[in-house]
C-alpha atoms as a PDB file:
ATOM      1  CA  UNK A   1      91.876 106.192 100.673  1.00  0.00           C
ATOM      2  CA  UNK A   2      90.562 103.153  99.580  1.00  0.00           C
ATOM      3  CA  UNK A   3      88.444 100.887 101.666  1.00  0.00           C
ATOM      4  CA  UNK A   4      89.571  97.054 102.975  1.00  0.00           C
ATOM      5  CA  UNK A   5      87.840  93.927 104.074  1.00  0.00           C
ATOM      6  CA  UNK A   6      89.444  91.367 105.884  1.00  0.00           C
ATOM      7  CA  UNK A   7      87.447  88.045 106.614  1.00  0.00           C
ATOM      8  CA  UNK A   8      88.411  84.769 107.788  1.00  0.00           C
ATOM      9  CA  UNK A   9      88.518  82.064 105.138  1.00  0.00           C
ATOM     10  CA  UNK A  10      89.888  79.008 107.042  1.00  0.00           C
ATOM     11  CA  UNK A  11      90.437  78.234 110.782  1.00  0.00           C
ATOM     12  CA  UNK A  12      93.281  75.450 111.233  1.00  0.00           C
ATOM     13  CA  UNK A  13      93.589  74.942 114.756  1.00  0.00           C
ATOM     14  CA  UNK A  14      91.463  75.462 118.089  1.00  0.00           C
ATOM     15  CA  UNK A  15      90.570  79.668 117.579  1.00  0.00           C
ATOM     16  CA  UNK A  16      87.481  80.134 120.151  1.00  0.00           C
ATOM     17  CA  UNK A  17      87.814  84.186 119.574  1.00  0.00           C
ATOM     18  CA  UNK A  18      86.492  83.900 116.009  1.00  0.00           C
ATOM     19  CA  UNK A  19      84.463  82.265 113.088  1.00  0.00           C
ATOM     20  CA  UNK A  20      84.526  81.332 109.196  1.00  0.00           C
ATOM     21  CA  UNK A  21      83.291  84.285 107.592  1.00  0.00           C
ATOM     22  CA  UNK A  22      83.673  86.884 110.565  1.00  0.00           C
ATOM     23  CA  UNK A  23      84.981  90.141 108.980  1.00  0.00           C
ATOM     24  CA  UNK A  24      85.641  93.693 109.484  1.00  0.00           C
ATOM     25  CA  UNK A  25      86.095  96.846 107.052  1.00  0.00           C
ATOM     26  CA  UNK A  26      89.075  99.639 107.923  1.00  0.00           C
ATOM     27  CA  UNK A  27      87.247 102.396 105.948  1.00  0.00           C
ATOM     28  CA  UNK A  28      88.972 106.133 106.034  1.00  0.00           C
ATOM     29  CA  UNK A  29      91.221 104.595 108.710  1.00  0.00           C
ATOM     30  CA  UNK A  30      88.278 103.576 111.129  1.00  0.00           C
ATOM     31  CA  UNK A  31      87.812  99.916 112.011  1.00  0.00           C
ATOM     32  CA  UNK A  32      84.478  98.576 111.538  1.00  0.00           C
ATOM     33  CA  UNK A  33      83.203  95.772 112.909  1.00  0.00           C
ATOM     34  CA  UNK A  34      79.608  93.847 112.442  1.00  0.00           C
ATOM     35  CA  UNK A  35      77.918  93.953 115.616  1.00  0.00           C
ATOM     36  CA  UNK A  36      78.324  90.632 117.617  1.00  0.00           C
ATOM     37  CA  UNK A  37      81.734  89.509 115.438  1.00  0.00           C
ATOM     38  CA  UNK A  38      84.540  90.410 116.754  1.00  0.00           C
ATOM     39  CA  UNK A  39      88.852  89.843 116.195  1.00  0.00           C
ATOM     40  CA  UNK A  40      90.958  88.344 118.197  1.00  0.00           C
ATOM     41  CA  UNK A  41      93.658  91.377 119.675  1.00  0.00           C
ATOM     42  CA  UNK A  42      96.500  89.358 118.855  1.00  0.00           C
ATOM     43  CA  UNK A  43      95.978  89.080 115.194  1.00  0.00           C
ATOM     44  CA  UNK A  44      94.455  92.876 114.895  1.00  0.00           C
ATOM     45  CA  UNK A  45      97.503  93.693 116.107  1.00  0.00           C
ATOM     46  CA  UNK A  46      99.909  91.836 113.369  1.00  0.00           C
ATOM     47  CA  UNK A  47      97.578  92.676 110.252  1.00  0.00           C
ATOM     48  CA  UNK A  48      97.576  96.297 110.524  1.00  0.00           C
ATOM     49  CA  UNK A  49     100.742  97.089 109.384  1.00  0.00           C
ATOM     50  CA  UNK A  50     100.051  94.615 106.439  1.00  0.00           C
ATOM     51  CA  UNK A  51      96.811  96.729 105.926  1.00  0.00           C
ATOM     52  CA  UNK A  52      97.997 100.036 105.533  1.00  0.00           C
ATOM     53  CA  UNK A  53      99.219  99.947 102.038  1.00  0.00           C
ATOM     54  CA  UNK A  54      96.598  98.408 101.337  1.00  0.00           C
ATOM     55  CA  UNK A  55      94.083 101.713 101.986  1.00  0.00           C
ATOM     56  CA  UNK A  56      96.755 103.859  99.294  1.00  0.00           C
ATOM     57  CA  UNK A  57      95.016 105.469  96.297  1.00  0.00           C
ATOM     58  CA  UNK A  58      95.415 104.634  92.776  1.00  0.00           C
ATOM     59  CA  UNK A  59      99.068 104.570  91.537  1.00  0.00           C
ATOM     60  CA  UNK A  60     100.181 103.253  94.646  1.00  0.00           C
ATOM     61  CA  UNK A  61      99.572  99.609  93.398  1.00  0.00           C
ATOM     62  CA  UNK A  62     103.165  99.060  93.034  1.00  0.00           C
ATOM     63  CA  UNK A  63     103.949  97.964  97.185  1.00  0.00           C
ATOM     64  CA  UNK A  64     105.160  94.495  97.760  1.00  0.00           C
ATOM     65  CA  UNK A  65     102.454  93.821 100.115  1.00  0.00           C
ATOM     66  CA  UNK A  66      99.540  93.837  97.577  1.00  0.00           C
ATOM     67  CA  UNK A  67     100.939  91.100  96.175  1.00  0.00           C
ATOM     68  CA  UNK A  68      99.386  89.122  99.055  1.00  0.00           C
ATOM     69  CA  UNK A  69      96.267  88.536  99.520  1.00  0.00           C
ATOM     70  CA  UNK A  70      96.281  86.177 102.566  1.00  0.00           C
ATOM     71  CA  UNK A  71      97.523  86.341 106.090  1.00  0.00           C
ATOM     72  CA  UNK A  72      97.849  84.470 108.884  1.00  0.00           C
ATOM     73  CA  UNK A  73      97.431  85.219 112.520  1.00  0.00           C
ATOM     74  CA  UNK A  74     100.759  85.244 115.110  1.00  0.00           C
ATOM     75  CA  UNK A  75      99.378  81.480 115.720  1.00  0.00           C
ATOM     76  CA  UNK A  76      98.862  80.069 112.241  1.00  0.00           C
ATOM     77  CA  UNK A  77      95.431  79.035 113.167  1.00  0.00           C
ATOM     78  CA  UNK A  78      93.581  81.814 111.293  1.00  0.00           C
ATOM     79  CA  UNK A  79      93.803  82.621 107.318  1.00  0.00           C
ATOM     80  CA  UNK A  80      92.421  86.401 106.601  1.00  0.00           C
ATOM     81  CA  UNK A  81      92.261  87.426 103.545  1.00  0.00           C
ATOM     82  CA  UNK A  82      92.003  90.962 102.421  1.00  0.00           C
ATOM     83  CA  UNK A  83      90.371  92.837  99.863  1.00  0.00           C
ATOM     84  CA  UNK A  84      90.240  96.353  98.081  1.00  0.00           C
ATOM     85  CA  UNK A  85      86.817  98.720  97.585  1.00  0.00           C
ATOM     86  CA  UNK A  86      86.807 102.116  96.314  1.00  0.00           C
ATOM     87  CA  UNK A  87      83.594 102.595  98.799  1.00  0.00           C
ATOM     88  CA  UNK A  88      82.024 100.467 101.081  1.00  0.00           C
ATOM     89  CA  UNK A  89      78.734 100.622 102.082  1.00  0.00           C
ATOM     90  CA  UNK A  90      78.147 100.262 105.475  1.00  0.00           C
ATOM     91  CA  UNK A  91      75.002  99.399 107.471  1.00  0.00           C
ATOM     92  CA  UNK A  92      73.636 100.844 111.304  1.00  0.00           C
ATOM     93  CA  UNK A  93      75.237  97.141 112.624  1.00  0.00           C
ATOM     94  CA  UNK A  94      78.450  98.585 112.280  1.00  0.00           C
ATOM     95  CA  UNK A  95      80.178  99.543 115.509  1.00  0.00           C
ATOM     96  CA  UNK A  96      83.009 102.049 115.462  1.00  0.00           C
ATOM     97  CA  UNK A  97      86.529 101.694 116.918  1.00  0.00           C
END
């Protein structure tokens, strides 16, 4: 599986549950995220099934949805954008979900 980062590039609107630059890492399909950041339930719940193809090995590349790179929360206040890494590092910050 390969490992994704989602952070939060741009906040259009009045979002109190996060920040520019917040992030978390779905890594062997565990979420990780930085201790004291944190995602708002509502748009964890409508990027995951946006992020699962994105965690498919090599020749897999072909799925519609890795054409996008950007997503947006259920309010359109929040821009995430996602990324691909063959192997994240993570540090002892990281809590587990």
């Amino acid at each position: 599986m390969k490992d994704v980062k989602v952070s939060i590039s741009e906040k259009k609107g009045g979002c109190s549950k996060t920040n520019i630059g917040d992030y978390f890492i779905i890594k062997g399909g565990k979420l990780h995220i930085p201790f004291k950041q944190g995602i708002c339930y509502y748009a964890l719940s409508s990027l995951m099934p946006v992020l699962a193809p994105w965690q498919m090995e090599e020749g897999s590349n072909d799925h519609f949805i890795l054409k996008f790179k950007e997503f947006v929360c259920p309010m359109g206040n929040v821009i995430y954008i996602a990324e691909q890494f063959d192997n994240v590092d993570l540090e002892n910050e990281f809590f587990l979900f």
